[in-house]
Protein backbone atom coordinates (compact mmCIF):
# COMPACT_ATOMS: atom_id res chain seq x y z
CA UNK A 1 85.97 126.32 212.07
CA UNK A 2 85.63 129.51 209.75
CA UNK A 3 87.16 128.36 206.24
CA UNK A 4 89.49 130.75 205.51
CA UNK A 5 89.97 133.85 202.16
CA UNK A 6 92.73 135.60 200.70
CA UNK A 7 92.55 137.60 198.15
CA UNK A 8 94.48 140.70 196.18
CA UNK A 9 93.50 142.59 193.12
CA UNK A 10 95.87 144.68 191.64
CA UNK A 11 95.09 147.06 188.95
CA UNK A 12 98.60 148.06 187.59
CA UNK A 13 99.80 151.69 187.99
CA UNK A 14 96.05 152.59 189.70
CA UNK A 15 95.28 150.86 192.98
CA UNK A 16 96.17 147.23 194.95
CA UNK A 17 93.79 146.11 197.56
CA UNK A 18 94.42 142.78 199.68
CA UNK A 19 92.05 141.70 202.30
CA UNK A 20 91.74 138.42 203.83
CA UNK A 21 89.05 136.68 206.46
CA UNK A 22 88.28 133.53 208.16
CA UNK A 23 90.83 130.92 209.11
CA UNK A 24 93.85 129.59 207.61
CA UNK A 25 96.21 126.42 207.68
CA UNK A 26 99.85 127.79 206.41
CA UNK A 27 101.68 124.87 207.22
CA UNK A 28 103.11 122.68 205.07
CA UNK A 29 100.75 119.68 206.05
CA UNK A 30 97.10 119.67 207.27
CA UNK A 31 97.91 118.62 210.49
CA UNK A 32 98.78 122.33 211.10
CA UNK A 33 96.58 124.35 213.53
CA UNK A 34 93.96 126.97 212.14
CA UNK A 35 94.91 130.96 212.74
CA UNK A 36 93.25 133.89 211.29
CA UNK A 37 93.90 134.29 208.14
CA UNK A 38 96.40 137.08 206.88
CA UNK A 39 96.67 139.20 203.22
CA UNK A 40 100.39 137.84 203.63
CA UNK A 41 99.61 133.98 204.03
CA UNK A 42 100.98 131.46 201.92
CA UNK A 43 98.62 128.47 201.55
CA UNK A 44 99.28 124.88 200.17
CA UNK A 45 98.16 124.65 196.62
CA UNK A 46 96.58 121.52 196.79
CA UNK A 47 94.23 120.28 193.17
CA UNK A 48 94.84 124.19 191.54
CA UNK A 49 98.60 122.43 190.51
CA UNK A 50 96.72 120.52 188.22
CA UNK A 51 96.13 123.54 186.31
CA UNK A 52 100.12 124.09 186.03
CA UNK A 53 99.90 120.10 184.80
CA UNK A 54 97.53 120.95 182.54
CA UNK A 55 99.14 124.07 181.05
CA UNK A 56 102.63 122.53 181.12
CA UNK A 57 100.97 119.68 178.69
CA UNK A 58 99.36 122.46 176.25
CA UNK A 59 102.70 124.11 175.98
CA UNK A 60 104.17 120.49 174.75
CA UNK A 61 101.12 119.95 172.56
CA UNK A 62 101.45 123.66 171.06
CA UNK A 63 105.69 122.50 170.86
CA UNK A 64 104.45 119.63 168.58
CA UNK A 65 106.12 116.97 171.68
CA UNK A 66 102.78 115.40 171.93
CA UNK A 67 99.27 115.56 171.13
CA UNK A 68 96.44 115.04 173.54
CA UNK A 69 94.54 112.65 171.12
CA UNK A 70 97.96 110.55 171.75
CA UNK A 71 97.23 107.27 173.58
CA UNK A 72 99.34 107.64 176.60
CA UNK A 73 101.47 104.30 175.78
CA UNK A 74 103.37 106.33 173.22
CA UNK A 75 105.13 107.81 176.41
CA UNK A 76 104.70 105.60 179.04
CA UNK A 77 106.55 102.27 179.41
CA UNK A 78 104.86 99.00 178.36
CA UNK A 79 105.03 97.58 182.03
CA UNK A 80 103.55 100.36 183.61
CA UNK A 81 100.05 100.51 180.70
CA UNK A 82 100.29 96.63 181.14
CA UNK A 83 100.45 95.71 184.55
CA UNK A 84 99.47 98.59 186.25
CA UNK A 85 97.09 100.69 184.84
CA UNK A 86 95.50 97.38 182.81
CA UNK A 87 92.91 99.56 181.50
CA UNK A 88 90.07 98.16 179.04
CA UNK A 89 90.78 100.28 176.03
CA UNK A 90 93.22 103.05 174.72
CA UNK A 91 93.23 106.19 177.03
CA UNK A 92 94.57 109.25 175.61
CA UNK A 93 96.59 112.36 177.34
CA UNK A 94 92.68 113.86 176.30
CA UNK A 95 90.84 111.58 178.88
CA UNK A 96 93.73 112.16 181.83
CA UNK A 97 93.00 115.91 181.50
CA UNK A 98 88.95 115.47 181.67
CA UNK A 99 89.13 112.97 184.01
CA UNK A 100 87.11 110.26 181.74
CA UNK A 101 90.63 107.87 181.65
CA UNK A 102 88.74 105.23 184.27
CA UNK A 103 91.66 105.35 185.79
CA UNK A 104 90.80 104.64 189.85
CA UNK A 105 91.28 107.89 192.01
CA UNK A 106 94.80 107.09 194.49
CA UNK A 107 92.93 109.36 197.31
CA UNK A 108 90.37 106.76 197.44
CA UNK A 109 92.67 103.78 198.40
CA UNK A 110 92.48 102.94 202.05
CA UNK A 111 96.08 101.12 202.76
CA UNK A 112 98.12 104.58 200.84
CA UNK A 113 95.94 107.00 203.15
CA UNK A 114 96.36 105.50 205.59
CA UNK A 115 100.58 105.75 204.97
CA UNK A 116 99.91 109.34 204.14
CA UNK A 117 98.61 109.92 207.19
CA UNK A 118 101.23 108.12 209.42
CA UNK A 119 103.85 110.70 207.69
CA UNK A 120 102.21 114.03 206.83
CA UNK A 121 105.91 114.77 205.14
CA UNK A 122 105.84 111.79 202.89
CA UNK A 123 106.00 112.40 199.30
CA UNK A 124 104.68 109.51 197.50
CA UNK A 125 106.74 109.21 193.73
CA UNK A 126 104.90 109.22 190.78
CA UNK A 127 104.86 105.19 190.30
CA UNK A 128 103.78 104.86 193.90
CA UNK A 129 100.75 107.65 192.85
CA UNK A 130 99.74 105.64 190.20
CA UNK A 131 99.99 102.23 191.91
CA UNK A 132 97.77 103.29 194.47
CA UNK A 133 95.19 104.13 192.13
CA UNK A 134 95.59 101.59 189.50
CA UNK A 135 95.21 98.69 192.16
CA UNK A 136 92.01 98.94 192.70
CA UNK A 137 90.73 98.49 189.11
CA UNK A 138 89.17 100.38 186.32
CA UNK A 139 86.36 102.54 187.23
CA UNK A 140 84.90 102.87 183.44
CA UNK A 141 86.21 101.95 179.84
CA UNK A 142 88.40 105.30 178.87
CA UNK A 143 85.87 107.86 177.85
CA UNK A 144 82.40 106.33 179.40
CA UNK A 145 81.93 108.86 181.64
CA UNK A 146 83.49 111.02 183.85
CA UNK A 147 85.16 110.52 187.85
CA UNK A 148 87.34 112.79 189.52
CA UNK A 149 90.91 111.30 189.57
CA UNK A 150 93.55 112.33 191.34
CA UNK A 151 95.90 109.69 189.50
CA UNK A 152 95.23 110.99 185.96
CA UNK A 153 97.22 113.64 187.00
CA UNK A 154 100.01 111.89 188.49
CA UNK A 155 100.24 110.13 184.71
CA UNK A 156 100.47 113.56 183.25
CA UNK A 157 103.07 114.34 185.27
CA UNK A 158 105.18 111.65 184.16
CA UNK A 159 104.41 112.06 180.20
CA UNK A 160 105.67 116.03 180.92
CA UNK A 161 109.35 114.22 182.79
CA UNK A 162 109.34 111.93 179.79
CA UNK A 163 108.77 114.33 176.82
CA UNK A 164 110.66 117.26 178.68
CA UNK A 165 113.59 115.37 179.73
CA UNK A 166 113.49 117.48 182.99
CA UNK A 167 111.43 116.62 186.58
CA UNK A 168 108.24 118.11 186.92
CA UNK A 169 109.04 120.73 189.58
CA UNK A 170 111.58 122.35 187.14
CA UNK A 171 109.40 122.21 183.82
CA UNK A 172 106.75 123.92 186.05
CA UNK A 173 109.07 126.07 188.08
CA UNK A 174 111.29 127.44 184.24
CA UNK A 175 107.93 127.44 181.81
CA UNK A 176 104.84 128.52 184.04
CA UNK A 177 105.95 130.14 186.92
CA UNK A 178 109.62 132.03 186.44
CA UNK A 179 107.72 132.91 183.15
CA UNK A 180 104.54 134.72 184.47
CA UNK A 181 106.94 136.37 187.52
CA UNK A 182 105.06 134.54 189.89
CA UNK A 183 107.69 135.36 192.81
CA UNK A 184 105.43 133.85 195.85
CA UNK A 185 104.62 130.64 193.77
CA UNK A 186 106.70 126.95 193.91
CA UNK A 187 106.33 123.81 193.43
């Protein structure tokens, strides 16, 4: 298997070039089969949404709605930093972003990939995100060290619905991407 490129550059009013190579999976789930990639493909986004997450939570910091030095309980509710995150100190909207919350990773809990799997078109909520990471424990005290987590990100999220008022998919879809004309982008 050939992983697969696609890539434009596009020098406005002088010259656009778009090339692509290897293989691609187009499909809206991994259990897609591999073609040759194509200039016109449209790929899953996969871990780059994180940097919409993360740019949708600067635009709220730069609003004055928050402040990444905030400890997330100031948005989250009480249950939810209690009894299933349970972490050993305060994490902050900081330590989602660089992945140093201790917060367990969800992608690394057996029984939820395993459901994943069983329903390639399942889209797990939020709450179920986080519950499938926070079950398995605390990796670290909140700023120790650092370990990729796919479940910080899934707590963003939810401080964005909460201090936006709006879902995610329309915060990201009306601030990041209908405002930088991204016409082939959604989320």
């Amino acid at each position: 298997n050939n992983p697969g490129l696609v890539l434009g550059v596009h020098v406005p009013g002088q010259w656009s070039w778009y090339g692509s190579a290897g293989q691609s999976i187009t499909g809206l789930t991994a259990s897609y089969p591999t073609k040759n990639a194509l200039s016109s493909d449209k790929f899953r986004v996969g871990s780059i949404s994180k940097m919409f997450v993360s740019t949708a939570i600067l635009q709220l910091e730069e609003t004055g709605m928050l402040n990444t030095m905030d400890d997330i309980a100031l948005y989250l509710r009480p249950t939810l930093i209690n009894d299933t995150i349970n972490s050993s100190g305060v994490i902050t909207i900081k330590n989602l972003l660089e992945h140093t919350s201790g917060v367990s990773d969800l992608a690394n809990n057996d029984s939820c990939s395993k459901a994943a799997k069983l329903d390639l078109t399942r889209n797990f909520t939020h709450e179920e995100a986080i519950y499938c990471g926070c079950v398995q424990g605390e990796e670290f005290p909140p700023g120790f060290t650092w370990a990729y987590s796919n479940t910080n990100y899934s707590l963003l999220s939810m401080i964005i619905e909460e201090v936006s008022g709006k879902q995610m998919s329309k915060y990201i879809k009306e601030n990041i991407i209908d405002e930088l004309g991204l016409k082939n982008t959604f989320y």
